[in-house]
Protein backbone atom coordinates (compact mmCIF):
# COMPACT_ATOMS: atom_id res chain seq x y z
CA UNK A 1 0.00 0.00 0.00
CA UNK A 2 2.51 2.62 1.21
CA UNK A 3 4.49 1.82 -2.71
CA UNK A 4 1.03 2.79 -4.08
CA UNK A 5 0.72 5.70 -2.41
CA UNK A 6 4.06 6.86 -3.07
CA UNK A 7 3.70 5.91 -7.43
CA UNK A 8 0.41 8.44 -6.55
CA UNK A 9 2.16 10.86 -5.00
CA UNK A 10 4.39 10.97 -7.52
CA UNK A 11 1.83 11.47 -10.38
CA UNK A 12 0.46 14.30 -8.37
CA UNK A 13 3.61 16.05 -8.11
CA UNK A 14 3.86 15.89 -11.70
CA UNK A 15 -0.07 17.63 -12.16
CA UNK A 16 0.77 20.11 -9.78
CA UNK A 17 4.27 21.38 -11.39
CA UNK A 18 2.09 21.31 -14.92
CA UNK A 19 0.58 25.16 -15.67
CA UNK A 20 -1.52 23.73 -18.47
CA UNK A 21 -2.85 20.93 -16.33
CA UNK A 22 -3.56 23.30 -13.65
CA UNK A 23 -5.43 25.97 -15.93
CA UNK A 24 -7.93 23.17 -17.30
CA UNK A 25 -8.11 21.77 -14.32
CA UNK A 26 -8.88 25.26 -12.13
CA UNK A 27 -9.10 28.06 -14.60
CA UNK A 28 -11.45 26.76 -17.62
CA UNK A 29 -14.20 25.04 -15.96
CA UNK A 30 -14.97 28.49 -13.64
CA UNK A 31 -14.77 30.46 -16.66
CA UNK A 32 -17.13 28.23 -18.89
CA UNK A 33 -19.55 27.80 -15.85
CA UNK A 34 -19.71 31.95 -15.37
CA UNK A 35 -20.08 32.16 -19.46
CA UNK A 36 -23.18 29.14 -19.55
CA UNK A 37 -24.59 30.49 -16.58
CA UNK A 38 -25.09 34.23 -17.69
CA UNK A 39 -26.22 32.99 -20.97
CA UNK A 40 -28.60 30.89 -19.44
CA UNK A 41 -29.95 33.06 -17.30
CA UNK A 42 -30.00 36.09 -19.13
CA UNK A 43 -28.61 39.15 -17.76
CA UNK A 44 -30.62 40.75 -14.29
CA UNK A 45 -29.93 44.66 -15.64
CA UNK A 46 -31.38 45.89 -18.33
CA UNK A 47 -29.82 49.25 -20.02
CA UNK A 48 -32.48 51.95 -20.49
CA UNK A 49 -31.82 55.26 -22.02
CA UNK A 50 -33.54 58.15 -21.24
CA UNK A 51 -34.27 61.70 -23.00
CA UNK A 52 -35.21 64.63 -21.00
CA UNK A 53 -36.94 67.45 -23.41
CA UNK A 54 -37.59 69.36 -20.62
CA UNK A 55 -39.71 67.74 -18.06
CA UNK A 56 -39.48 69.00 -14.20
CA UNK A 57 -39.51 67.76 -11.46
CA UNK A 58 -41.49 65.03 -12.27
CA UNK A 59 -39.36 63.41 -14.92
CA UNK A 60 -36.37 63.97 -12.52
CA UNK A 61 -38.35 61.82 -9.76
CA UNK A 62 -39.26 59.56 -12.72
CA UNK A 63 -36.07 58.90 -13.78
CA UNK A 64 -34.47 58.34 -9.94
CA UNK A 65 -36.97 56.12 -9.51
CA UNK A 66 -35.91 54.00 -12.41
CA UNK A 67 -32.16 54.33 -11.37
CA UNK A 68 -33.62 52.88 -7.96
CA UNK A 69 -34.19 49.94 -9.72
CA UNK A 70 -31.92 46.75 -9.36
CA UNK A 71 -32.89 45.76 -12.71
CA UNK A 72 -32.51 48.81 -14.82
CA UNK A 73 -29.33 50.84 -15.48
CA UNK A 74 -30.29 54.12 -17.01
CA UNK A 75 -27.92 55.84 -19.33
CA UNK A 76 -28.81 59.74 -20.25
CA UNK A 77 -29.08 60.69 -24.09
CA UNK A 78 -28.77 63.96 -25.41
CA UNK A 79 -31.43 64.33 -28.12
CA UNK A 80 -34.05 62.23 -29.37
CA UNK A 81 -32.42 60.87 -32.53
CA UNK A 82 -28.84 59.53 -30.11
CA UNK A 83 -31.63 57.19 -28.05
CA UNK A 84 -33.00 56.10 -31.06
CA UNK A 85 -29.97 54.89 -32.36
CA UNK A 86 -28.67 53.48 -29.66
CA UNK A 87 -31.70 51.26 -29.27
CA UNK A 88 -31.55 50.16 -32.86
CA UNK A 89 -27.83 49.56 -32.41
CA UNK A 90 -28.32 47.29 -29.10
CA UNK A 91 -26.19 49.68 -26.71
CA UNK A 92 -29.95 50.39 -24.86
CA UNK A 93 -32.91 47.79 -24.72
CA UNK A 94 -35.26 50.51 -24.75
CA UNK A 95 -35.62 54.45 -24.28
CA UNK A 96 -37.55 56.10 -22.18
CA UNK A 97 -38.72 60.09 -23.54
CA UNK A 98 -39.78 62.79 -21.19
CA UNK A 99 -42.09 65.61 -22.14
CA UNK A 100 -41.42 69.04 -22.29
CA UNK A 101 -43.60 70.37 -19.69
CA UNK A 102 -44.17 67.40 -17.98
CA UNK A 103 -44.04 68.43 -14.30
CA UNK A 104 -46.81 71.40 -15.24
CA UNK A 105 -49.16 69.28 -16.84
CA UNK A 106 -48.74 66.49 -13.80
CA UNK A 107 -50.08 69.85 -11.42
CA UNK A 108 -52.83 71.11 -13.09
CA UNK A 109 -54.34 67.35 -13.46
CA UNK A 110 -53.46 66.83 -16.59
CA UNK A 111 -51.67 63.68 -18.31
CA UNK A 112 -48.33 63.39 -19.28
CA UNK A 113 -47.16 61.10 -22.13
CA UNK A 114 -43.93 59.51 -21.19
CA UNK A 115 -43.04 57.56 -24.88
CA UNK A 116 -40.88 54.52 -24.53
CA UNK A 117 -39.41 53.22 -27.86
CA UNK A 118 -39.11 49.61 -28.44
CA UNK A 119 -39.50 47.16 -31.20
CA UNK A 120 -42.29 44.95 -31.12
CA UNK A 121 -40.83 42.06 -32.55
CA UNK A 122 -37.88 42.56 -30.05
CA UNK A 123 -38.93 40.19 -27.27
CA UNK A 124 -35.93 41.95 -25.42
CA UNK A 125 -36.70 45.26 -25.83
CA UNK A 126 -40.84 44.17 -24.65
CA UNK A 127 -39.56 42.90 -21.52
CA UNK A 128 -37.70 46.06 -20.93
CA UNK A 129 -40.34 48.38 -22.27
CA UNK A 130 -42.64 46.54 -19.48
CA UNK A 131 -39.78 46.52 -16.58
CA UNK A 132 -39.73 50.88 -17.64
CA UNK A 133 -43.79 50.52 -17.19
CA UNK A 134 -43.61 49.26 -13.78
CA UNK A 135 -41.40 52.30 -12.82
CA UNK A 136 -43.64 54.34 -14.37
CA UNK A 137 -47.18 52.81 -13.30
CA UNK A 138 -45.57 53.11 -9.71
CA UNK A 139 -44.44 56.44 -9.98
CA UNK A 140 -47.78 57.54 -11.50
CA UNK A 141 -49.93 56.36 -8.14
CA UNK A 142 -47.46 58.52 -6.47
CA UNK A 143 -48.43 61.21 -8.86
CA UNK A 144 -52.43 60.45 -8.74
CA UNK A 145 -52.27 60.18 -4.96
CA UNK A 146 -50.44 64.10 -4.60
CA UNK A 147 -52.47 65.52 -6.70
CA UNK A 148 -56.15 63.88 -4.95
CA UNK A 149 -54.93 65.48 -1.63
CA UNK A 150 -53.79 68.68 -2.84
CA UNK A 151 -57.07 69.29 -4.99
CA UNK A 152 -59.21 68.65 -1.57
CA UNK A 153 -57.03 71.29 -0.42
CA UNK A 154 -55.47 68.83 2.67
CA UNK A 155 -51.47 70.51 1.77
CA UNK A 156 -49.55 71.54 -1.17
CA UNK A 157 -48.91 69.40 -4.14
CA UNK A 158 -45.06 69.03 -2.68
CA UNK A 159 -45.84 68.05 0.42
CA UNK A 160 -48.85 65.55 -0.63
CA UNK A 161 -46.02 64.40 -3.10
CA UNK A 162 -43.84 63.66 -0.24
CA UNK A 163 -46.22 62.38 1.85
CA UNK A 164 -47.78 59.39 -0.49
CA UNK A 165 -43.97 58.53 -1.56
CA UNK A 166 -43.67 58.19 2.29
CA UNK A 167 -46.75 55.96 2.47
CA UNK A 168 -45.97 53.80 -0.85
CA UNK A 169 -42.49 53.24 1.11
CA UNK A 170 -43.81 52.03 4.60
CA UNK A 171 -47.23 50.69 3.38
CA UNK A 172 -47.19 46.77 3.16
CA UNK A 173 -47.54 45.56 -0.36
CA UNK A 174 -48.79 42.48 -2.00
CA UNK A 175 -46.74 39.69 -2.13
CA UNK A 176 -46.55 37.27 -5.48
CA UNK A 177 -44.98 33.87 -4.55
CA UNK A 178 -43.64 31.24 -6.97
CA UNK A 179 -43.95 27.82 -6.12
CA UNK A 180 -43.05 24.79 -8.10
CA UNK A 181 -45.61 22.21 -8.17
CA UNK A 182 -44.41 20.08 -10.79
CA UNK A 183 -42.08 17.84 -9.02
CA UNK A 184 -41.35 15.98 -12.69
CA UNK A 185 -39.16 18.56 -13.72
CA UNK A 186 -36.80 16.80 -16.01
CA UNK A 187 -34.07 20.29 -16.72
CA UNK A 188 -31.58 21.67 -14.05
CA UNK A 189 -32.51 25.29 -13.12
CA UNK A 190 -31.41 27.98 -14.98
CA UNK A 191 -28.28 30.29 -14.74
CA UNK A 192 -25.33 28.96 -12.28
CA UNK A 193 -27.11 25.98 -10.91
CA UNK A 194 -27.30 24.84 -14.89
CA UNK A 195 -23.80 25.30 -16.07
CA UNK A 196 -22.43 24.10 -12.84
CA UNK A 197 -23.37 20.37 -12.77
CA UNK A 198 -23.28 20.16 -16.53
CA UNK A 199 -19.51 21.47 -16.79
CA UNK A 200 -18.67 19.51 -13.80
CA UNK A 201 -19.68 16.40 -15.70
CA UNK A 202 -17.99 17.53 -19.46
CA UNK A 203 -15.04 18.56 -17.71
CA UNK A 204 -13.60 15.97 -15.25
CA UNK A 205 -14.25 13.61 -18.31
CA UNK A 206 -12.91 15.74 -20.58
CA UNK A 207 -9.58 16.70 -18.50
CA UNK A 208 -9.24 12.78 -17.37
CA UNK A 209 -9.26 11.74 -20.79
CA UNK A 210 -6.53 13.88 -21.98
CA UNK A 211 -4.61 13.63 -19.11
CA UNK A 212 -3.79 10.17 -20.21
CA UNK A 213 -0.75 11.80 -21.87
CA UNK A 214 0.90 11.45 -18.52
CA UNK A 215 1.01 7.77 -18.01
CA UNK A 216 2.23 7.87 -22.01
CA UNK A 217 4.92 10.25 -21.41
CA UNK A 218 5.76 7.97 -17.74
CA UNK A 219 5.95 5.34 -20.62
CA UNK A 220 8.43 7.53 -22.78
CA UNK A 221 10.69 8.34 -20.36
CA UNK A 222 10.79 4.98 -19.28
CA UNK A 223 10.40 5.60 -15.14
CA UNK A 224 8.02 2.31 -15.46
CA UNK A 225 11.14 0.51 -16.27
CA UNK A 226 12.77 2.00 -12.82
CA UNK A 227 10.40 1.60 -10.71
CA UNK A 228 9.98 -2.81 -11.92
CA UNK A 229 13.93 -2.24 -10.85
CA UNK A 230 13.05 -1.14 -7.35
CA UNK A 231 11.22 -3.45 -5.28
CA UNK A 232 7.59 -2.55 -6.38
CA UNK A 233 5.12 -4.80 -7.10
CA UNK A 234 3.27 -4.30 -10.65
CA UNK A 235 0.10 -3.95 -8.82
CA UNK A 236 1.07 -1.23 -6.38
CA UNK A 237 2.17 0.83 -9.70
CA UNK A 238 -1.45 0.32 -11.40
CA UNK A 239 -3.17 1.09 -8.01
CA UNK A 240 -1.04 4.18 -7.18
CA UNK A 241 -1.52 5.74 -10.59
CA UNK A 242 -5.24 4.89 -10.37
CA UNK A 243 -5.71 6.49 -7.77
CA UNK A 244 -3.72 10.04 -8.80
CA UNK A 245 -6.54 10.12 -11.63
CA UNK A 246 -8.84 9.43 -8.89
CA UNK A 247 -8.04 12.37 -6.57
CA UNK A 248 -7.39 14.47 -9.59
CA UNK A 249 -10.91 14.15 -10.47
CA UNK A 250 -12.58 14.17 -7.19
CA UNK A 251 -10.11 17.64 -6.77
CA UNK A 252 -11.40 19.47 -9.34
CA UNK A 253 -15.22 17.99 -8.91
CA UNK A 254 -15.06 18.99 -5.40
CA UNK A 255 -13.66 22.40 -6.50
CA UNK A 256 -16.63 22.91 -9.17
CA UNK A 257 -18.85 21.83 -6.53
CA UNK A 258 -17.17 24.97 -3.89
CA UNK A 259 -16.91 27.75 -6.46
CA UNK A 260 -20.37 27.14 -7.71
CA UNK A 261 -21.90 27.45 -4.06
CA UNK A 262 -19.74 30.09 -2.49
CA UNK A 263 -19.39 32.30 -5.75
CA UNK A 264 -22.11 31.32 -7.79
CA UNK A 265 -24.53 30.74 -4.88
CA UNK A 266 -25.69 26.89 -6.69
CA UNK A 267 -27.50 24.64 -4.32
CA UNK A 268 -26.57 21.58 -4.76
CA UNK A 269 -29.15 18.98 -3.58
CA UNK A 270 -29.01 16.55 -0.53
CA UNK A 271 -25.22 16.95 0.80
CA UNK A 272 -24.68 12.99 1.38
CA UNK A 273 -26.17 12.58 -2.55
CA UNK A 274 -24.12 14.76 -4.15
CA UNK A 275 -21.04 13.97 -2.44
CA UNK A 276 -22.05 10.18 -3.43
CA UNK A 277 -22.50 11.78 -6.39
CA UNK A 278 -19.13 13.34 -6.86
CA UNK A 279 -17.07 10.29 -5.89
CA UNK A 280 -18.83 8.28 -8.32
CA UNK A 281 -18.47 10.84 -11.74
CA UNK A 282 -14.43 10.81 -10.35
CA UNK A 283 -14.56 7.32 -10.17
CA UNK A 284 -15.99 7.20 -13.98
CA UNK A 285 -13.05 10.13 -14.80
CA UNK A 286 -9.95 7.93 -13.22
CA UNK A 287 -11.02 4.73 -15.16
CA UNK A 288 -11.19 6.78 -18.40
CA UNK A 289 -8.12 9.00 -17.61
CA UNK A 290 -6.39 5.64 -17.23
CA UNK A 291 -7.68 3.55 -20.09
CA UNK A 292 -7.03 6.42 -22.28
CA UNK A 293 -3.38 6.41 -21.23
CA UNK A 294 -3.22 3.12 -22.34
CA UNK A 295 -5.32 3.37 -26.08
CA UNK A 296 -3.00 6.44 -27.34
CA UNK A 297 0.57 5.71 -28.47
CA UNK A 298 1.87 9.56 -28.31
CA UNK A 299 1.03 12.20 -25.78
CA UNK A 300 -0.11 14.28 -28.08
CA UNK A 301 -2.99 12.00 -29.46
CA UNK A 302 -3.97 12.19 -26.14
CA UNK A 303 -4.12 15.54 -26.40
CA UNK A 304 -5.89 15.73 -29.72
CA UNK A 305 -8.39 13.35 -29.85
CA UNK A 306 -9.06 12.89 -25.72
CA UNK A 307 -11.02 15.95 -25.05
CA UNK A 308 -12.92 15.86 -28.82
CA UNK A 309 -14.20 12.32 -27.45
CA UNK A 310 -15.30 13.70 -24.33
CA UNK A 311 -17.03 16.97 -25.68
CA UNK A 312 -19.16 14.40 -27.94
CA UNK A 313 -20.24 11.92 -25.42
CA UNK A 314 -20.80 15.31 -23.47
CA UNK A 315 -23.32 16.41 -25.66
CA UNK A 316 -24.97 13.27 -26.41
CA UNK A 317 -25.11 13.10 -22.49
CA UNK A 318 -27.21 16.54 -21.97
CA UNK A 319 -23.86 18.85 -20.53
CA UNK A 320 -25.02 21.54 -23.80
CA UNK A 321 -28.62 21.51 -23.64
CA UNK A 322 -31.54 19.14 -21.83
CA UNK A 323 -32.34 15.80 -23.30
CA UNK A 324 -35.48 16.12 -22.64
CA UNK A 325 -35.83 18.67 -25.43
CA UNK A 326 -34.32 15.91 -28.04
CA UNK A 327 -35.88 13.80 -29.73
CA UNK A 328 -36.73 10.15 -28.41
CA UNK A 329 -33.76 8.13 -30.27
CA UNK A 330 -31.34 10.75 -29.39
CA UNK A 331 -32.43 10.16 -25.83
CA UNK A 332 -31.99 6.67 -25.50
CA UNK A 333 -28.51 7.26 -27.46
CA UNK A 334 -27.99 9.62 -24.47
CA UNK A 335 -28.62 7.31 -22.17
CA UNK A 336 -25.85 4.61 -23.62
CA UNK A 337 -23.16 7.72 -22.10
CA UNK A 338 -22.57 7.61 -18.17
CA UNK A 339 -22.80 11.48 -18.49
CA UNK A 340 -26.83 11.24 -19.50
CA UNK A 341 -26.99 9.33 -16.06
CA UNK A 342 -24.68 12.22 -13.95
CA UNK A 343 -26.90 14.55 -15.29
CA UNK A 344 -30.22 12.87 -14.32
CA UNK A 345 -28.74 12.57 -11.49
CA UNK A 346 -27.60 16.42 -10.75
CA UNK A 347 -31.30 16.92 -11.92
CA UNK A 348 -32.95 15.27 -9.42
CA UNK A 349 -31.12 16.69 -6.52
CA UNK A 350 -31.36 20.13 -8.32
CA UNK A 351 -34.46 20.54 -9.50
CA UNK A 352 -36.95 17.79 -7.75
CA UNK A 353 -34.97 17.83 -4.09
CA UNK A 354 -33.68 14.06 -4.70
CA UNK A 355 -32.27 12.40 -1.92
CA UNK A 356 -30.06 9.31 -2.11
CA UNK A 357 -32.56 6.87 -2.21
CA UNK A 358 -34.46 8.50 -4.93
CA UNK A 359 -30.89 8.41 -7.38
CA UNK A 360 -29.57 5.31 -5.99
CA UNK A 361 -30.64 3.17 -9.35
CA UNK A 362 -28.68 6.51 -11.47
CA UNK A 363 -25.84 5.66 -8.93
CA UNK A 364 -25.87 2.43 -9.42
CA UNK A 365 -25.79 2.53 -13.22
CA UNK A 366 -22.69 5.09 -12.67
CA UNK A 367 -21.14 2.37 -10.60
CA UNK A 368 -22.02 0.00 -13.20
CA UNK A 369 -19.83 2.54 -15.86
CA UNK A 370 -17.05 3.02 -13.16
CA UNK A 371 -16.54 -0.91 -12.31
CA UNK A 372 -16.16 -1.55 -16.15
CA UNK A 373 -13.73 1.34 -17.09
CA UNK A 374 -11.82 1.07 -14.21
CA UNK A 375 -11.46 -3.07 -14.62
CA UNK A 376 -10.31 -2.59 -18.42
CA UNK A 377 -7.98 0.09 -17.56
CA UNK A 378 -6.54 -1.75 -14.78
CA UNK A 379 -6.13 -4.57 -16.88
CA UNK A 380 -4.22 -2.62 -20.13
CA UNK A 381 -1.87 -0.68 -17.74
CA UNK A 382 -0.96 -4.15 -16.12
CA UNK A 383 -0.18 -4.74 -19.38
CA UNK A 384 1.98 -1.73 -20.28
CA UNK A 385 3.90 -2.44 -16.91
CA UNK A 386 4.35 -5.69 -17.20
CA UNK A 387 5.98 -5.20 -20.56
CA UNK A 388 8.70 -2.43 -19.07
């Protein structure tokens, strides 16, 4: 055991002196899962522009209100025509225009047309155009309520104006809950807590797989041949460099798992499922890190045709986009992949609150994968040692 460890420790000296190694390993997956998850979710600010033609007051309250909003990010145009094209160019969703005269009218009882440009085949530019109409319909009860008081001649328009905003602060409002009732939810959730388990699955694969270039290059450089000349047995070498790929993959899997709940806020699941989870996927990425060292003849094939493997079964597995919106032959093709099943699995923790009962038969299928890659890459690289 202790000749094991040390042929492991060795390996993992060897990772942890490699830059390139390190950035796949570290570096790539948290920049993918930020990428994913943005796209997923869309982006939570929406760029408004706004053109004051001479509006008051009013349109100044208007438009603070809108910059008091977490989900808009107002950016000031000039003239008419420079909002206009920056909405038709993409650099604002939508614009927002301010009358001339605006705060007058607003006093007297009168309304005030606020135009906000937007396309109407845009189905960006709607949502913002309603997200600007919430401001607005807000602001304008504000507005409505002022104006009632003053006209019953209980203060002046300021103060009335002062006073609702005061009331529409400290006022209870309505609450509108979401609750998921469909417990058959067969997609992760969107944004981080998509991309994370879905690039934690392509990418332990992925970096196992070409990682097999190390046990090629141990084989160039002939240190298989040394260590048969020390008194190690030829299992203790295929153990110990099982395992490195082992705790290579659990490393950066557990790593995923941290970064994606401390930065990216992702829940994932039951705690004793997921980590069952975890070891299981790093068991299925040391048996194909392994085997792959022993299929490839040059380090670079490794290198080459590794990570193009793993990006295929990847997709077929559900890491780009659900299964569930394929059709049902591309499914079942899925399925033949262990990712289809680590994915499944991620989804019922993540999306249906699995426990480990209810993706113990997913586990055991992984178990099923792991057992069989890690017995045929046992086997070769008893073979490759036992030829040194």
């Amino acid at each position: 055991m202790k000749s094991a460890l040390a042929v492991a420790g060795t390996s993992l000296l060897r990772v942890s002196k490699d830059r390139r190694a390190l950035l796949f390993l570290i570096v790539l997956p948290v920049v993918v899962i930020l990428i994913i998850g943005a796209t997923v979710r869309g982006f939570s600010t929406i760029r408004v522009g706004v053109v004051d033609l001479g509006s008051g007051a009013a349109g100044r309250s208007l438009v603070s209100a809108m910059e008091g909003s977490s989900n808009l990010e107002v950016q000031r145009y000039p003239t008419l025509a420079a909002a206009t094209t920056a909405v038709s160019r993409g650099e604002a969703a939508t614009a927002v225009v301010l009358p001339r005269g605006m705060d007058a009218a607003l006093r007297a009882g009168r309304s005030a047309d606020v135009a906000v440009l937007a396309n109407q085949s845009n189905t960006t530019q709607q949502a913002a155009a309603a997200a600007v109409g919430s401001v607005v319909a807000k602001e304008g009860a504000r507005v409505q309520a002022a104006y009632f008081a003053s006209s019953r001649a209980l203060g002046t328009y300021e103060a009335d104006l002062r006073a609702a905003a005061s009331l529409q602060r400290s006022t209870p409002q309505s609450r509108v809950l979401s609750r998921v009732v469909d417990a058959s939810s067969q997609t992760l959730p969107e944004g981080f807590s998509y991309s994370a388990p879905t690039m934690l699955v392509l990418f332990v694969f992925v970096n196992a797989l070409a990682s097999g270039a190390v046990i090629i290059e141990t084989r160039r450089l002939g240190l298989y041949e040394r260590m048969a000349a020390a008194p190690i047995r030829r299992a203790a070498i295929v153990l110990g460099e099982t395992l490195a790929y082992f705790l290579v993959a659990l490393t950066q899997a557990t790593l995923i798992v941290g970064i994606g709940a401390l930065a990216f806020g992702v829940s994932w699941g039951n705690p004793p499922a997921a980590a069952a989870l975890v070891i299981l996927w790093a068991l299925v990425g040391a048996g194909a890190g392994v085997l792959s060292g022993t299929l490839f003849r040059t380090p670079e094939q490794a290198g080459a045709i590794g990570p193009p493997v793993g990006i295929v079964l990847a997709m077929l597995g559900g890491c780009m986009w659900p299964l569930s919106i394929v059709s049902s032959f591309m499914r079942e093709l899925g399925h033949a992949t262990p990712q289809a099943w680590a994915v499944d699995a991620w989804t019922d923790l993540m999306s249906r609150g699995g426990t480990l009962g209810s993706i113990a038969p997913k586990l055991g299928i992984l178990a099923a994968f792991a057992a069989g890659l890690l017995l045929l890459s046992t086997l070769r690289l008893g073979k490759v040692v036992a030829r040194r």
